[in-house]
Protein backbone atom coordinates (compact mmCIF):
# COMPACT_ATOMS: atom_id res chain seq x y z
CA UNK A 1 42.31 -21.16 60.68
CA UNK A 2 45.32 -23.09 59.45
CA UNK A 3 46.80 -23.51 55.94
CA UNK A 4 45.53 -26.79 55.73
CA UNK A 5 42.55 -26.12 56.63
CA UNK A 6 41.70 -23.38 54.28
CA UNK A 7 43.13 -26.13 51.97
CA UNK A 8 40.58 -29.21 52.92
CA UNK A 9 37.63 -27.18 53.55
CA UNK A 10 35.43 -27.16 50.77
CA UNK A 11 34.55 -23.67 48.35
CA UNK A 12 31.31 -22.60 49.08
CA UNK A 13 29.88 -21.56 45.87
CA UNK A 14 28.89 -17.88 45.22
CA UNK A 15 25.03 -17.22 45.23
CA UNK A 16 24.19 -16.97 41.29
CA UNK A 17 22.89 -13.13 40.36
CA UNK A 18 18.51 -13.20 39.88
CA UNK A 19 17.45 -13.68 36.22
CA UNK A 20 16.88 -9.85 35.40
CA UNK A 21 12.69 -9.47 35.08
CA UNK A 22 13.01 -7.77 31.74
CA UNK A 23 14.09 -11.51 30.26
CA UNK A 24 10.99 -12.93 31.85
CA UNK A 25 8.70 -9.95 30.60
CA UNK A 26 10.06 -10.20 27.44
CA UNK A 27 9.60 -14.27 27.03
CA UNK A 28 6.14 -13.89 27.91
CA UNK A 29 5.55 -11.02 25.29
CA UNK A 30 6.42 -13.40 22.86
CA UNK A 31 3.05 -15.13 23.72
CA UNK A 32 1.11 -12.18 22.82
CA UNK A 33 1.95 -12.19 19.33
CA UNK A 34 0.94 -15.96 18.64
CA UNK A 35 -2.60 -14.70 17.67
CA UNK A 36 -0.99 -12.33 14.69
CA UNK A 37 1.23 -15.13 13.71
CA UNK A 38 -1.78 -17.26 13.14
CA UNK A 39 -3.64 -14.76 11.37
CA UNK A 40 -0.28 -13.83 8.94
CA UNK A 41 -0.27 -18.14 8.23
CA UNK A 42 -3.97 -18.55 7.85
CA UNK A 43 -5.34 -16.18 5.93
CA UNK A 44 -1.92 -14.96 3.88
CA UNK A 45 0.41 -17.28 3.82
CA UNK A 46 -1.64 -20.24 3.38
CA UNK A 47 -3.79 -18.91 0.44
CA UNK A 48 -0.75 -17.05 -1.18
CA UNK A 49 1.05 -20.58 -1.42
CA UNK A 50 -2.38 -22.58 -2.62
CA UNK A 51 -2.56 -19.58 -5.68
CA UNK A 52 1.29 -19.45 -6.68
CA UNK A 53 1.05 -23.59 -6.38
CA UNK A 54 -2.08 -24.01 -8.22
CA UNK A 55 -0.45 -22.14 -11.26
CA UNK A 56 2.02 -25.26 -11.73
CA UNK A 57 -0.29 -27.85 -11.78
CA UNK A 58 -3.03 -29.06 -14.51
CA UNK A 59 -6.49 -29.66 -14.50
CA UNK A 60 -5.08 -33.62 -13.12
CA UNK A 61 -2.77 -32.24 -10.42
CA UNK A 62 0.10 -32.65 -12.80
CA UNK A 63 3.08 -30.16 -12.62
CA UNK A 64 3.15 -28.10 -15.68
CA UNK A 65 4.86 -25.04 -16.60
CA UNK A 66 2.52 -24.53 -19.68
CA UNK A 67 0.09 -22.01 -17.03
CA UNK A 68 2.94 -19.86 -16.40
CA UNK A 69 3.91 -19.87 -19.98
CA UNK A 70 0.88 -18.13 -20.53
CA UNK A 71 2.30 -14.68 -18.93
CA UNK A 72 3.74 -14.59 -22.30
CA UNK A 73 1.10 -14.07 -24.26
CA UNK A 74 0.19 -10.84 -25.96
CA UNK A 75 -3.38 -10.15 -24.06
CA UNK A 76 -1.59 -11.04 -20.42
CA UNK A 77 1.07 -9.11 -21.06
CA UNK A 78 -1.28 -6.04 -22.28
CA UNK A 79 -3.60 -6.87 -18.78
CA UNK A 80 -0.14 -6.38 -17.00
CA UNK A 81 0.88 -3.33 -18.77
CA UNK A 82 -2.96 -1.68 -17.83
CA UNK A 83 -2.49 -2.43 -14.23
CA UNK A 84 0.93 -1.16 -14.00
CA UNK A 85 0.15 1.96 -16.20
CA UNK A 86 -3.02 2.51 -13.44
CA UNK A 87 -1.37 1.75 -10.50
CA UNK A 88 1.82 4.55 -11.56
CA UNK A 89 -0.56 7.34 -12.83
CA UNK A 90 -2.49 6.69 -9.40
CA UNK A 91 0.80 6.80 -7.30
CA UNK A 92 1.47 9.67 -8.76
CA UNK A 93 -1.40 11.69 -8.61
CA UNK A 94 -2.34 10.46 -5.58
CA UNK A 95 1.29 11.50 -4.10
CA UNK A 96 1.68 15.16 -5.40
CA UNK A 97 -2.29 16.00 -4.18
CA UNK A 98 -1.66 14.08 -0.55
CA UNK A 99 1.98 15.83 -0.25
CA UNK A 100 0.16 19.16 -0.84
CA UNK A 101 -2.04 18.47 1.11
CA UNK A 102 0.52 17.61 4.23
CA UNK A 103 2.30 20.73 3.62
CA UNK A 104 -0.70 22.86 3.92
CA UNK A 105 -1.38 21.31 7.06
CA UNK A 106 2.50 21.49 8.28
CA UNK A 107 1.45 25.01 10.02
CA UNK A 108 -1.61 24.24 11.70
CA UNK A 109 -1.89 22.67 15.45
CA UNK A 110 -1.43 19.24 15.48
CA UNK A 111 -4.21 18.83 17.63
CA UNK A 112 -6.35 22.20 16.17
CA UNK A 113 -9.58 21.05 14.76
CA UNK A 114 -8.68 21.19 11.10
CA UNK A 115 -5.67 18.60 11.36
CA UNK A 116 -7.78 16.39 13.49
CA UNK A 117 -10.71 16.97 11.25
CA UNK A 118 -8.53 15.88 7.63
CA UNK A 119 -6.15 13.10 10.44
CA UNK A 120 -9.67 11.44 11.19
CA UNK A 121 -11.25 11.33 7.06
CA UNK A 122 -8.13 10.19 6.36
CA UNK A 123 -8.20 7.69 7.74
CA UNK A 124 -11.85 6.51 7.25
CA UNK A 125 -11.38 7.08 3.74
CA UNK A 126 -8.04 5.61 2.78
CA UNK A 127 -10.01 2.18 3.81
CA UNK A 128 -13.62 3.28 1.82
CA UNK A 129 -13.46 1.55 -1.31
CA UNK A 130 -15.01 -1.84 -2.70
CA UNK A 131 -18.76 -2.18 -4.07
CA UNK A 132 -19.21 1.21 -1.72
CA UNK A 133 -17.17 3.68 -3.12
CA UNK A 134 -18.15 2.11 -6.57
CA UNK A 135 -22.06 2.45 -5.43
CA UNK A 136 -20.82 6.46 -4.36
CA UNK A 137 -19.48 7.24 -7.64
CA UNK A 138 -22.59 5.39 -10.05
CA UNK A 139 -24.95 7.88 -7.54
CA UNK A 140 -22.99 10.78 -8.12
CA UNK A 141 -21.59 10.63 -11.64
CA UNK A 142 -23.25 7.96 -13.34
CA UNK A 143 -24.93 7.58 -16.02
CA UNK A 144 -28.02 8.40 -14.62
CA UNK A 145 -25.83 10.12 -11.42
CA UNK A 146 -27.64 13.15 -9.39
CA UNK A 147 -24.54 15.86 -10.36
CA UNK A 148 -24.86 13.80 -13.90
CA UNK A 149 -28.58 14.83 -14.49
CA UNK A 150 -27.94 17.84 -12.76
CA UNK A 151 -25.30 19.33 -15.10
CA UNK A 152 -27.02 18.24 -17.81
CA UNK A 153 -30.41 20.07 -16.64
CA UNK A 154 -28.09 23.33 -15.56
CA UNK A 155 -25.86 23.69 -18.47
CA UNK A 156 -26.39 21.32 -20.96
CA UNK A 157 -23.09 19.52 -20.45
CA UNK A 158 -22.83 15.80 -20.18
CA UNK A 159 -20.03 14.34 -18.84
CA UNK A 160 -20.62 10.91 -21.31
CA UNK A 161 -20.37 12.48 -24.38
CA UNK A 162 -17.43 10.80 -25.63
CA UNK A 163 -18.75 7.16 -24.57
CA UNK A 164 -19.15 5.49 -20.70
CA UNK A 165 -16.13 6.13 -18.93
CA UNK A 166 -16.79 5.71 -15.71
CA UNK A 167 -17.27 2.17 -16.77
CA UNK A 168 -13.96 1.51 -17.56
CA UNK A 169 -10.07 2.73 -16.87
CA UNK A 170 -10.41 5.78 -16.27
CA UNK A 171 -13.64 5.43 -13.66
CA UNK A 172 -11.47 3.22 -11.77
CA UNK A 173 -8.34 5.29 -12.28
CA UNK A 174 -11.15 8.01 -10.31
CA UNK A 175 -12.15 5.80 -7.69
CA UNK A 176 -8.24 4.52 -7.04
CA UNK A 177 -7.79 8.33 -5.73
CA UNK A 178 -10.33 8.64 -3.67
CA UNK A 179 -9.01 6.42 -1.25
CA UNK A 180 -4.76 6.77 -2.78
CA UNK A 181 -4.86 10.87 -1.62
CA UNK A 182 -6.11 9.59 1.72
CA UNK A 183 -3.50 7.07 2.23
CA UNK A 184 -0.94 9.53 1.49
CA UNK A 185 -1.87 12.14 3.96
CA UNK A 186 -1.37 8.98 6.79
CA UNK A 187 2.16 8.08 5.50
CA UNK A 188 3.84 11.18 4.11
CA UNK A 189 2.07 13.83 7.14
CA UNK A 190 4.73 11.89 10.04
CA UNK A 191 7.83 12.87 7.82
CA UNK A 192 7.00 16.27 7.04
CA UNK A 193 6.11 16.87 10.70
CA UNK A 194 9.53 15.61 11.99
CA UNK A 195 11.13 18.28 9.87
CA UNK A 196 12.98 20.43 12.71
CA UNK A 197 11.78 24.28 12.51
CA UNK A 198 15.81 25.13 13.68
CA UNK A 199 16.90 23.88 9.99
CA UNK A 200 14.62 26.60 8.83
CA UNK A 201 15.77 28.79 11.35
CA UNK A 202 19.55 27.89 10.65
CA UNK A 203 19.13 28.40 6.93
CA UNK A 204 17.35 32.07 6.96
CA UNK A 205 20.18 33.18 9.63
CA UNK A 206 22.87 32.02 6.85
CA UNK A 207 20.91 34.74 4.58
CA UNK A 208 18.71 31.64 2.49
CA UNK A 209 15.03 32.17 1.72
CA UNK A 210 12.04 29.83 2.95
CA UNK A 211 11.85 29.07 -1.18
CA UNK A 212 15.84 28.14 -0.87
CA UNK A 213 15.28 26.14 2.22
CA UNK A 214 12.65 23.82 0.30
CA UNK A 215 15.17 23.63 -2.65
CA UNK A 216 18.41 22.85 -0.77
CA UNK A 217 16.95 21.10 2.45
CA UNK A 218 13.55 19.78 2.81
CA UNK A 219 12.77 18.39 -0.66
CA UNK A 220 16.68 16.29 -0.41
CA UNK A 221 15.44 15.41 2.78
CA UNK A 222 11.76 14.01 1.76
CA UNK A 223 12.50 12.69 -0.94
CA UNK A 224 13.06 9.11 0.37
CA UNK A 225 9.80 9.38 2.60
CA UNK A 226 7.90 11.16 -0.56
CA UNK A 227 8.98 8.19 -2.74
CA UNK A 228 8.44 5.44 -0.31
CA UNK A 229 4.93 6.80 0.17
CA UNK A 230 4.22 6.81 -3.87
CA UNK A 231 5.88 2.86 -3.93
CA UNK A 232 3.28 2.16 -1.09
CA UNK A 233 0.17 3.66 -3.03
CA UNK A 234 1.58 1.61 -6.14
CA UNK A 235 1.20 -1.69 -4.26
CA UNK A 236 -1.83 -0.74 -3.27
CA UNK A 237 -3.45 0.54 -6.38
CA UNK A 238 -1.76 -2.82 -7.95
CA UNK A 239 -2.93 -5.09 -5.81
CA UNK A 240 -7.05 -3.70 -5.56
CA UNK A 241 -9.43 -5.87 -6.58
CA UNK A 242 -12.71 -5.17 -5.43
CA UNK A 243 -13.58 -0.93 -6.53
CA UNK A 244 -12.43 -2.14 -9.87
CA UNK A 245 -14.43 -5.16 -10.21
CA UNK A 246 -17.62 -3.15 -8.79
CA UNK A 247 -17.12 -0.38 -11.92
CA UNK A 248 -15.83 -2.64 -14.59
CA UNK A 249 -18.05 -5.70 -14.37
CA UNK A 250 -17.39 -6.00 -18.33
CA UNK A 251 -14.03 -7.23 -19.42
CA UNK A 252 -10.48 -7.67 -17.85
CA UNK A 253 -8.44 -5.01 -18.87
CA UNK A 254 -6.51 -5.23 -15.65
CA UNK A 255 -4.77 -8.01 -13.43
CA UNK A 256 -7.36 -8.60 -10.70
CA UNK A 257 -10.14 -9.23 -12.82
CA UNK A 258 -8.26 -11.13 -15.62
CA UNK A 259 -8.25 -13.32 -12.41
CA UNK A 260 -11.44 -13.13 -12.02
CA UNK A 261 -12.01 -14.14 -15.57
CA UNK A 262 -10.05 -17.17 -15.29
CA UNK A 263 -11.55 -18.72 -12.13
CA UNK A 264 -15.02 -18.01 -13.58
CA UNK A 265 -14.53 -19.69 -17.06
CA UNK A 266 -13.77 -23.18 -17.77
CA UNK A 267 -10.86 -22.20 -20.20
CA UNK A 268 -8.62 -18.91 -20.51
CA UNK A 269 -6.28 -18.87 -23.50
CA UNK A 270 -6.48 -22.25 -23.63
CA UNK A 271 -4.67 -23.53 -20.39
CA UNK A 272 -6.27 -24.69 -16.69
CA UNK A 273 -5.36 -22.93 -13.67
CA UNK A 274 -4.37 -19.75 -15.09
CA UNK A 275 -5.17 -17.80 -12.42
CA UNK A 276 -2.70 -18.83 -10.60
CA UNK A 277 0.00 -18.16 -12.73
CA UNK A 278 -1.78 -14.78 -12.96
CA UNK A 279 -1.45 -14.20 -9.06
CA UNK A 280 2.48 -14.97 -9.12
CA UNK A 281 3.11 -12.52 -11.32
CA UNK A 282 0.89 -10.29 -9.41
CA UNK A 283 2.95 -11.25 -6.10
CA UNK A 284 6.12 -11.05 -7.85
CA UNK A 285 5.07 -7.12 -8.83
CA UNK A 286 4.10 -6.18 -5.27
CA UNK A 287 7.16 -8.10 -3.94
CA UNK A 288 9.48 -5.78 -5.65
CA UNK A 289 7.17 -2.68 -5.00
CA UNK A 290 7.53 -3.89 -1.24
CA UNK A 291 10.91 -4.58 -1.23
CA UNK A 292 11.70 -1.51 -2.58
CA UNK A 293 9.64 0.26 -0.06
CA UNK A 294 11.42 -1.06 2.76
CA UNK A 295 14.76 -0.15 1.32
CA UNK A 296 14.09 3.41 0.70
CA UNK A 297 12.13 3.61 3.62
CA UNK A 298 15.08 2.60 6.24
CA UNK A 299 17.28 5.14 4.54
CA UNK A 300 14.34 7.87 5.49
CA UNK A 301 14.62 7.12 9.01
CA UNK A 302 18.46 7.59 9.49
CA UNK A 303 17.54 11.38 9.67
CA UNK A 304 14.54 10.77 11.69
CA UNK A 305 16.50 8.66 14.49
């Protein structure tokens, strides 16, 4: 072949590489998670807008800033302070007993009977609460309660001898562990677990104790994950609606039934769509306790990675 000919004669273009099938795969996964997408804008989205919107409007659809005003006032701001009080002494409680409860476990098999056993009510009973865990607790230690009347008949000791408090705070404060312990075993029982057994091994060759280790290593190290979980069970314990309104069918003495209150009665401290303005502060609570939760949480997995 000549000069000119390699010259004239046209480039035949390179065959392009195959799209790699992982591309494909992955545009098609994409699909799969239309379904949760609708559920997230139909059921949470959607109504989370319609509640925070509903607080800026009046009774005529007029925007108004007088509902959200009403956070102001003394009796909100005393419902708010109840809930948060609840929701912290919950947490905390909640996160000591379940971390305890983790590190008893931390020696056992994971998949020995008793880990399964306490893996398995955990997580039945982190999601047992509502009109049925209310309906345990009346049966149990109600008024009229089986180990009520049965104490009573036994000893002569009655647990409602300084008024009915089941009924009220600290009732609910009882039911909110029943299912915040639970919840804590399933979130706090993964980080304890990735703890490495050569740390420990590392720090009793150095001379340290197994009481130094804890000290100087693990408790540093879990305390991200420890207070993650505890932000977590505050969210929760804030945001609970239906144990609480099972118990304490009288009053409002905390957030989610001051709600209530408002969307049952024609007027709440004098203003219209109050509950509204009742569920942004609510959502403005949990945002932060969220928000936090995700912060402290990604700087508990740089030691897990």
């Amino acid at each position: 072949m000549t000069v000119l000919d390699q010259v004239v004669a046209p480039a035949v273009p390179e065959p392009s590489a195959p799209a790699p099938r992982g591309a494909a795969r992955r545009g098609w996964s994409a699909v799969g998670l239309l379904p949760f997408v609708l559920y997230i804008a139909l059921f949470l989205v959607l109504p989370t807008v319609l509640a925070v919107a509903s607080g800026f409007v009046d009774e005529a659809g007029v925007f108004t800033l007088d509902n959200v005003a009403a956070l102001g006032d003394p009796l909100v701001l005393s419902t708010f302070a109840n809930s948060a009080m609840l929701s912290l002494v919950t947490a905390a409680i909640g996160a000591v007993i379940g971390a305890l409860v983790c590190w008893a476990m931390l020696g056992l098999p994971e998949s020995g009977a008793v880990r399964t056993a306490v893996d398995a009510a955990s997580g039945v009973l982190a999601q047992f609460g509502g009109v049925m865990l209310a309906f345990v607790l009346i049966a149990a230690i109600g008024a009229k309660g089986v180990v009520t009347v049965a104490l009573v008949e036994l000893t002569g000791i009655s647990l409602y001898e300084n008024g009915m408090w089941l009924y009220d705070l600290p009732g609910v404060a009882i039911a909110y562990l029943l299912f915040q312990v639970p919840l804590m075993i399933i979130t706090f029982m993964p980080a304890l677990a990735a703890l490495k057994p050569q740390w420990m091994e590392a720090h009793l060759t150095l001379g340290g104790t197994r009481a130094g280790f804890w000290r100087q290593v693990g408790m540093p190290v879990l305390a991200p994950s420890f207070l993650a979980s505890s932000l977590l069970l505050f969210a929760n314990a804030f945001s609970s609606y239906a144990t609480a309104a099972a118990l304490a069918s009288q009053g409002s003495q905390i957030v989610p039934l001051q709600i209530r209150s408002a969307l049952t009665s024609e007027t709440v401290l004098g203003r219209e769509n109050l509950a509204g303005a009742l569920a942004l502060g609510m959502i403005v609570v949990v945002a932060l306790a969220m928000t936090l939760y995700s912060l402290v949480q990604r700087r508990a997995s740089r030691w897990r990675s």
